[in-house]
Protein backbone atom coordinates (compact mmCIF):
# COMPACT_ATOMS: atom_id res chain seq x y z
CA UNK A 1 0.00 0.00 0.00
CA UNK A 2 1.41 3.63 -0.81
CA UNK A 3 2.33 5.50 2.17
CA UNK A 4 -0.03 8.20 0.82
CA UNK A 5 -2.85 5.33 1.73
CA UNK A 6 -1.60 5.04 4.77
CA UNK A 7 -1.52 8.06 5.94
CA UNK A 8 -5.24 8.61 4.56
CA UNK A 9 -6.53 5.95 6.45
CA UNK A 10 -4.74 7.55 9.54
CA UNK A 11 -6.40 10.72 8.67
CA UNK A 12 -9.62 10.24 6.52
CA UNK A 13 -10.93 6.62 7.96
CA UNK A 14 -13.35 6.78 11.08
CA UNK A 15 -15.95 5.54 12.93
CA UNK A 16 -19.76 6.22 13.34
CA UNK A 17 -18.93 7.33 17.19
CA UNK A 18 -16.60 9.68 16.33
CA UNK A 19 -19.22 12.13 15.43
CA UNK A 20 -21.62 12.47 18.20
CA UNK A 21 -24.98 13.86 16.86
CA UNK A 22 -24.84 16.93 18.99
CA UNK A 23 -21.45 17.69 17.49
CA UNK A 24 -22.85 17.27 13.69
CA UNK A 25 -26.40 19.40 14.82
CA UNK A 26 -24.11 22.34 16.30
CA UNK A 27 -21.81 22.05 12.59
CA UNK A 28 -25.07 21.82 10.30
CA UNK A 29 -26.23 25.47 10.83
CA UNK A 30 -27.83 26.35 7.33
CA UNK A 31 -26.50 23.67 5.20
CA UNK A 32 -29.40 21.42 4.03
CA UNK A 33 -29.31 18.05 3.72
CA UNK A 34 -30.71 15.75 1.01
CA UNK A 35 -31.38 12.15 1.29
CA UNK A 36 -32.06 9.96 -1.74
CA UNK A 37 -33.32 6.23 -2.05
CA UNK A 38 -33.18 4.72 -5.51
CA UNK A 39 -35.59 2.30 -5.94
CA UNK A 40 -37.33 -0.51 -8.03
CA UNK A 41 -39.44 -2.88 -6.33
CA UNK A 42 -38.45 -2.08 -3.12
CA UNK A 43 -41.68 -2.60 -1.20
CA UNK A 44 -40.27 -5.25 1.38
CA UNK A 45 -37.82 -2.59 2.66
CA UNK A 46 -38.51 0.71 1.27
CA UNK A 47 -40.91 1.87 4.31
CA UNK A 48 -38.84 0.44 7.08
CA UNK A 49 -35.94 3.00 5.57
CA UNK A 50 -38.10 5.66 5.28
CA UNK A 51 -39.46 5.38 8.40
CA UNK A 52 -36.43 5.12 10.64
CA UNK A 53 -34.88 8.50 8.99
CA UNK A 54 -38.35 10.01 9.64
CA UNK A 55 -38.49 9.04 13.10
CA UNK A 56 -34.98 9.45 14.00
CA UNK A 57 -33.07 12.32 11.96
CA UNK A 58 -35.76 14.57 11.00
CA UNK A 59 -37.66 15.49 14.14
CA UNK A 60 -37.38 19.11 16.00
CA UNK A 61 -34.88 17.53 18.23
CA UNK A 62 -33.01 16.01 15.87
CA UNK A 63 -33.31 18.28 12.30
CA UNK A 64 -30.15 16.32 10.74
CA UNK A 65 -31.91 15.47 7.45
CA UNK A 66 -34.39 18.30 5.51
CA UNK A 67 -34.87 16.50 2.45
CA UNK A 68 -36.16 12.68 1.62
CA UNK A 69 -36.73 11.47 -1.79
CA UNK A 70 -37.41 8.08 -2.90
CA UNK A 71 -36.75 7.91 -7.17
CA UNK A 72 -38.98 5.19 -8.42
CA UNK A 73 -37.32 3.95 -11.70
CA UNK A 74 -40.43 1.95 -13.00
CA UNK A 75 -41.46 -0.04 -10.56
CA UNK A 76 -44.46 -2.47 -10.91
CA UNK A 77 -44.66 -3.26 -6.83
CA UNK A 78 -46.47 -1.19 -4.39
CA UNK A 79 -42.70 1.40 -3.83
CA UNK A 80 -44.10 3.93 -4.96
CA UNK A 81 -46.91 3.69 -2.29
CA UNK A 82 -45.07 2.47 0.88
CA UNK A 83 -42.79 4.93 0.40
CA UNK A 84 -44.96 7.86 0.23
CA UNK A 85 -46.87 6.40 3.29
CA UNK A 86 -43.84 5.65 5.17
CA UNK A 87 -43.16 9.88 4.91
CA UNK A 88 -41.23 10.09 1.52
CA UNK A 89 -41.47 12.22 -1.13
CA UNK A 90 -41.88 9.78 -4.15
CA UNK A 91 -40.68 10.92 -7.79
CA UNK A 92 -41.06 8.83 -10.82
CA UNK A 93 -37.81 8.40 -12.66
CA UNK A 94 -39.22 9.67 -15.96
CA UNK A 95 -40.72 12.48 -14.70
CA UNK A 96 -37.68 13.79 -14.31
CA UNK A 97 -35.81 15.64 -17.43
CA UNK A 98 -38.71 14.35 -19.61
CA UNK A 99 -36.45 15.98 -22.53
CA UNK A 100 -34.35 13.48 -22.22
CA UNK A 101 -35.83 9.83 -22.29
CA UNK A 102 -34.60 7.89 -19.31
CA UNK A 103 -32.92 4.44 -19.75
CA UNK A 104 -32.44 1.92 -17.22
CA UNK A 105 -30.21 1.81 -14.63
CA UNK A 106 -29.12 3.02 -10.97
CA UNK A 107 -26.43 5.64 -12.17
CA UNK A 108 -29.47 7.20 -14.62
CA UNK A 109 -31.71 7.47 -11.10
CA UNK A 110 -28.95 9.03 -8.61
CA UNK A 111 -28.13 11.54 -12.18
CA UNK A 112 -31.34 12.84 -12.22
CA UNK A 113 -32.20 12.92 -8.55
CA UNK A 114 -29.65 16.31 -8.74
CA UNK A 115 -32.63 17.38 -10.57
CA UNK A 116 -35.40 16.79 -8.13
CA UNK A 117 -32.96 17.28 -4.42
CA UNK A 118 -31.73 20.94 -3.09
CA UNK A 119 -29.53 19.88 -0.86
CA UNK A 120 -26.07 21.28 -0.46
CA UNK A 121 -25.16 17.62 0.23
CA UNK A 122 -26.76 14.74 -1.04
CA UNK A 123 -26.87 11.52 0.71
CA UNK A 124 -27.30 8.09 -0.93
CA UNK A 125 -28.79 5.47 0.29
CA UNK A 126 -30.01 2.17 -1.50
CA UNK A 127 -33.67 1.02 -0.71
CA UNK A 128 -32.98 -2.89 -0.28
CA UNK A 129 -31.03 -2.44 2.99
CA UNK A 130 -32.84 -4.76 6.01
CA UNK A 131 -32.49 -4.09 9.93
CA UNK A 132 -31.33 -0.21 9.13
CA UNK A 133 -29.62 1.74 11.14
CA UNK A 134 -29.72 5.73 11.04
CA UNK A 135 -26.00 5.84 11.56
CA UNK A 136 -25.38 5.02 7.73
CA UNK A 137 -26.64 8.59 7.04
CA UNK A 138 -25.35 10.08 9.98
CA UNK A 139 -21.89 8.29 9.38
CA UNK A 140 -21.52 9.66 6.54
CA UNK A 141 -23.67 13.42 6.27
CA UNK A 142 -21.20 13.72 9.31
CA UNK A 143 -18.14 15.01 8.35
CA UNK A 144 -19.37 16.56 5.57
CA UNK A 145 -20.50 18.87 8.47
CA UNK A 146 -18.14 18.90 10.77
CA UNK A 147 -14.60 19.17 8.29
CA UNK A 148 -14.66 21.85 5.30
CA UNK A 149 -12.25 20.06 3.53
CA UNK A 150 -14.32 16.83 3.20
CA UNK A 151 -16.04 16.98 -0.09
CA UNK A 152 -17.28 12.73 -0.76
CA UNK A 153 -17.73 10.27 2.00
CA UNK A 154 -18.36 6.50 1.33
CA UNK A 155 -19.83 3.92 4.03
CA UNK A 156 -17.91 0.93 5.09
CA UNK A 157 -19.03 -1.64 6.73
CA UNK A 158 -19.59 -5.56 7.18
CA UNK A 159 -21.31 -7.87 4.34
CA UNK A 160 -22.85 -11.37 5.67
CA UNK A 161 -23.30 -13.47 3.12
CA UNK A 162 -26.63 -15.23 3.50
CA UNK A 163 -26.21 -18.78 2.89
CA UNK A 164 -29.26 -20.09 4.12
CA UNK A 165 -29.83 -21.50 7.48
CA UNK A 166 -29.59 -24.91 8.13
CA UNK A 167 -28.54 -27.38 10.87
CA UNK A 168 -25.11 -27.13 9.88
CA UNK A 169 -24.82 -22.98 9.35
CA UNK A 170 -26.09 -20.13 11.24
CA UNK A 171 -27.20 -18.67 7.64
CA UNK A 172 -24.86 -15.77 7.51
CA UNK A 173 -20.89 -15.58 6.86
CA UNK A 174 -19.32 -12.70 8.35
CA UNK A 175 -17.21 -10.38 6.41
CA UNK A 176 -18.02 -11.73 3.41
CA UNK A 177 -20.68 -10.42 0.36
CA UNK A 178 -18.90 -7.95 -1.63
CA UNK A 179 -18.33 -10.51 -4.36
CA UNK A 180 -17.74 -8.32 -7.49
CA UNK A 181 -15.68 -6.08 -5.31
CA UNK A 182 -13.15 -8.73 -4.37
CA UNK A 183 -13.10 -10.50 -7.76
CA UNK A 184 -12.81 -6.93 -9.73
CA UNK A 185 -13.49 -3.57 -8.35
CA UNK A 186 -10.53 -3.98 -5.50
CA UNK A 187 -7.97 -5.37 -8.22
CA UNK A 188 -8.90 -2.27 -10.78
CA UNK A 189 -8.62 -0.12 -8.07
CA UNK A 190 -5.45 -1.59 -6.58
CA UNK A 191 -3.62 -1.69 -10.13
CA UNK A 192 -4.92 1.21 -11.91
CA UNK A 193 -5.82 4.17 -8.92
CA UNK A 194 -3.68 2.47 -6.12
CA UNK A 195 -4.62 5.67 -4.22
CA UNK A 196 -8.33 4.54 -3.74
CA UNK A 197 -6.56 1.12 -2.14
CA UNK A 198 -7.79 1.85 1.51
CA UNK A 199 -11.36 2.32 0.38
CA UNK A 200 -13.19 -0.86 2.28
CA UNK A 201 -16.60 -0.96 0.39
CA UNK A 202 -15.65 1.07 -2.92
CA UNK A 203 -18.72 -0.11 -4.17
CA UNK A 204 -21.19 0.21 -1.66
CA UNK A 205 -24.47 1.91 -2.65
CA UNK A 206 -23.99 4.60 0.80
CA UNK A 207 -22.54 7.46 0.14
CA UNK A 208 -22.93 11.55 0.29
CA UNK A 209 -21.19 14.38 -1.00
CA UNK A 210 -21.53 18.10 -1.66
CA UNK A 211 -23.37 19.34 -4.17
CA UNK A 212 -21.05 21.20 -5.70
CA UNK A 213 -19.03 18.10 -6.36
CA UNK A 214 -21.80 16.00 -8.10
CA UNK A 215 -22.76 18.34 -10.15
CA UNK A 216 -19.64 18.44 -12.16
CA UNK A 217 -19.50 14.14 -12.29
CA UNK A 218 -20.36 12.35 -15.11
CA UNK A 219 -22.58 9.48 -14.01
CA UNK A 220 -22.45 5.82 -15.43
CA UNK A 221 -25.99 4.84 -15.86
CA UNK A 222 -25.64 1.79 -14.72
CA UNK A 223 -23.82 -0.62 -12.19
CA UNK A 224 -20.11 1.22 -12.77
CA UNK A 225 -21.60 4.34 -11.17
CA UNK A 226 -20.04 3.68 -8.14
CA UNK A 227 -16.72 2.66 -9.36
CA UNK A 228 -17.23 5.86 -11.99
CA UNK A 229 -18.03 8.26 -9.20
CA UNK A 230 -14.55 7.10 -6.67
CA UNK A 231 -12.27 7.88 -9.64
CA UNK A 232 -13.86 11.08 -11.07
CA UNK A 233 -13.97 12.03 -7.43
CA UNK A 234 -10.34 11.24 -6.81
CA UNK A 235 -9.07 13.41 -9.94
CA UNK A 236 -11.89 16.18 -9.27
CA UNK A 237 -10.56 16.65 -5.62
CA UNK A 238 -8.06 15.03 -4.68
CA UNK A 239 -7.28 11.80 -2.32
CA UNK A 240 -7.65 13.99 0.72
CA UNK A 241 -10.82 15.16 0.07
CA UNK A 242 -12.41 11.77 0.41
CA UNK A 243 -12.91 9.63 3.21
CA UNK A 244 -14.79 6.56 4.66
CA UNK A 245 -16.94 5.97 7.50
CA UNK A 246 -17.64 2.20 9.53
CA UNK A 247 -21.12 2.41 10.00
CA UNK A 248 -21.65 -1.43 11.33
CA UNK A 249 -22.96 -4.24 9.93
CA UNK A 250 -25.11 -4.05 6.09
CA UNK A 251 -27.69 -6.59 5.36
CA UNK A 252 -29.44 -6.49 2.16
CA UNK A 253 -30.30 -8.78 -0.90
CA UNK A 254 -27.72 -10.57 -2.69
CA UNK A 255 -28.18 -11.06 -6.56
CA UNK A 256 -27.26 -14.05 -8.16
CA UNK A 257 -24.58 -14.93 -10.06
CA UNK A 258 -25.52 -13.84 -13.73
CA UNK A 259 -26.27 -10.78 -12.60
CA UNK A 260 -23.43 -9.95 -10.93
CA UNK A 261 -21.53 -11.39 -14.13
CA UNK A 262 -23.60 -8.30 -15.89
CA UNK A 263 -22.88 -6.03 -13.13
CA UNK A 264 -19.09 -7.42 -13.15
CA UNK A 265 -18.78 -6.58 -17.14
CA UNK A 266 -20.11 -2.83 -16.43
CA UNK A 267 -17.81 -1.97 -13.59
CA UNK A 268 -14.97 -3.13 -15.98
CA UNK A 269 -16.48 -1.18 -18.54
CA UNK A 270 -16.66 1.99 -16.56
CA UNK A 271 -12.84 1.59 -15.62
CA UNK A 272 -11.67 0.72 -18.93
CA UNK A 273 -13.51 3.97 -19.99
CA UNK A 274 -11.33 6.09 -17.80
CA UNK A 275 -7.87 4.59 -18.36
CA UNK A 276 -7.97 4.56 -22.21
CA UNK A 277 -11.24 7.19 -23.61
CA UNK A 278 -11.62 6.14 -27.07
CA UNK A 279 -10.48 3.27 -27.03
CA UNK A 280 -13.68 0.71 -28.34
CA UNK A 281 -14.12 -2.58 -26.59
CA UNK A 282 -17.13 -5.23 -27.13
CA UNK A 283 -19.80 -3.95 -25.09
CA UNK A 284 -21.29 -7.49 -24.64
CA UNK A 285 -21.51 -10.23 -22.14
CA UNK A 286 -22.44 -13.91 -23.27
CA UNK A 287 -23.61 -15.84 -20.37
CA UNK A 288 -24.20 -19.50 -20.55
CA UNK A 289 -28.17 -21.11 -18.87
CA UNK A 290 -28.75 -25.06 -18.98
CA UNK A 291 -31.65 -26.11 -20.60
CA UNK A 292 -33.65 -29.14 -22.20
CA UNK A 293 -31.09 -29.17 -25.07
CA UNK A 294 -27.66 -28.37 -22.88
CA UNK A 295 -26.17 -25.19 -22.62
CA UNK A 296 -27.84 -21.98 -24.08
CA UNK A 297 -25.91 -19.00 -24.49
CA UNK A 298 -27.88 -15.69 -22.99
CA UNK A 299 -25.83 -12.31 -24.70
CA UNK A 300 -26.39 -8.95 -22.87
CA UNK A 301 -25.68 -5.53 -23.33
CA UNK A 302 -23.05 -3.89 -21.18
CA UNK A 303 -23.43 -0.81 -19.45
CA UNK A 304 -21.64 2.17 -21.43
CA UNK A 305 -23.68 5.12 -21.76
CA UNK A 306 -22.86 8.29 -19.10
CA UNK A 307 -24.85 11.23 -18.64
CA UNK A 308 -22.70 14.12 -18.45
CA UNK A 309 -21.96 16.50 -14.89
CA UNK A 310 -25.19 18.01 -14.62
CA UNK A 311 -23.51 21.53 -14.57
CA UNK A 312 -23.79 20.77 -18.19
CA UNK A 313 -27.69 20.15 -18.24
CA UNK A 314 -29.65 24.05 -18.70
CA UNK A 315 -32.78 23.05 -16.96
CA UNK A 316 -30.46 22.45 -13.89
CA UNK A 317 -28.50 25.26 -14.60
CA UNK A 318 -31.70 27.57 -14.86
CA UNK A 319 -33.09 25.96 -11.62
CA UNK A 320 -29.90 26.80 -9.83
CA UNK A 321 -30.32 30.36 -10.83
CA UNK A 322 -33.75 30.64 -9.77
């Protein structure tokens, strides 16, 4: 690990209790705060997030959060609904920009929930999460408040892997769940930005930062916007500008393996798309499912398209004026 790392994770790596909430109150003064969820067919878990930021971070005694927004992207569950009952403020992805037709994706939802949010920073957090905790906002709206010079702060945390209970297993396996970060986020990361190294969950779906930063991102539509926003953030701002935050333990719904194959091929997609612009690679995945005859072959589109920073877009910039 570069010593730079080192002394990042000295400096930029901390805890949930680090930041008691009367400390991050007494640093928000005017600076609003914006929490997103984006979600499709989210209805098991949507209202239980909802609810627990409602109830816990946006009460007169605790006014840490002034903004939450769930983005539907389509779906064709009761989200929309739990949400909004739950306390939410519900916004259908294609609503939003209407000028330009929405295509499918996570990246395409967090772009245009610039659109729809005010807040000077903009929290992140995904809708599938079970058991939540508040302090995965707080953990990381915190030092956004608290340190000027903090400008994007990503959640870490631990991943059981569900394995399903049994006599044999307690169901879970500590530590482990972040399969497409081990197998090829970490080793892009490690090889090709070895300065995002110390960055635990590099592609976990918790995250804030300021406004100011976002809006000058490009956002992968799709599963590399993650990966896409780390390295855009690390050339925007610099390593010391970042930082991470242990917020516990995150349980949520794993996918299985094809589509993490698909979500796999778009993360390398998004990094090859930063180390060499221009430079064309097959956008396709072939998977392989058995059937009556043996072996079909199943051939998917990869992830490629970005919007651009939405400083660029002129219905944001004409909102911003107003």
């Amino acid at each position: 690990m570069l010593e730079e790392v080192e002394r990042w994770l000295d400096r930029r790596s901390w805890s949930v209790a680090d930041r008691p909430m009367g400390r991050i109150l007494a640093a928000k003064r005017n600076t609003k705060v914006s929490v997103v969820l984006p979600a499709l067919n989210e209805e098991a878990t949507v209202g239980d997030i909802v609810a627990v930021i409602r109830r816990e971070l946006m009460t007169e005694a605790v006014p840490l959060v002034d903004e939450l927004v769930v983005i539907d992207s389509g779906s064709t569950d009761r989200t929309a609904e739990v949400a909004a009952a739950a306390g939410a403020r519900v916004v259908a992805r294609d609503a939003i920009l209407p000028r330009i037709p929405a295509v499918p994706g996570k990246g395409e939802v967090l772009w245009r929930s610039l659109m729809v949010t005010s807040g000077d920073v903009v929290c992140f957090v995904d809708a599938d999460l079970r058991d939540f905790s508040a302090d995965f906002v707080t953990g990381i709206v915190g030092p956004l408040l608290t340190d000027p010079d903090i400008d994007f702060v990503k959640a870490t945390y631990d991943r059981p892997f569900d394995t399903g209970s049994d006599e044999l297993t307690s169901g879970q396996t500590p530590g482990q769940g972040g399969r497409v970060t081990e197998l090829v986020a970490r080793p892009l990361l490690n090889l090709h930005w070895p300065q995002l190294a110390g960055f635990v969950q590099p592609l976990g779906g918790e995250y804030a930062a300021r406004r100011s930063l976002l809006e000058r991102l490009p956002f992968p539509v799709g599963y590399g916007v993650e990966l896409g926003l780390l390295v855009d953030a690390l050339h925007t701002v610099g390593l010391d500008a970042l930082a991470q935050v242990d917020v516990g333990v995150r349980k949520h719904r794993h996918q299985d393996e094809r589509a993490l194959g698909r979500m796999a091929a778009a993360i390398y997609r998004t990094a090859q798309l930063r180390l060499s612009r221009g430079h064309l690679v097959r956008p396709r995945l072939t998977q392989f499912e058995r059937g009556e005859d043996g072996f079909t072959p199943r051939t998917y589109a990869v992830d490629t398209e970005e919007r651009p920073p939405m400083a660029d877009i002129t219905e944001y910039t004409r909102r911003r004026v107003a």
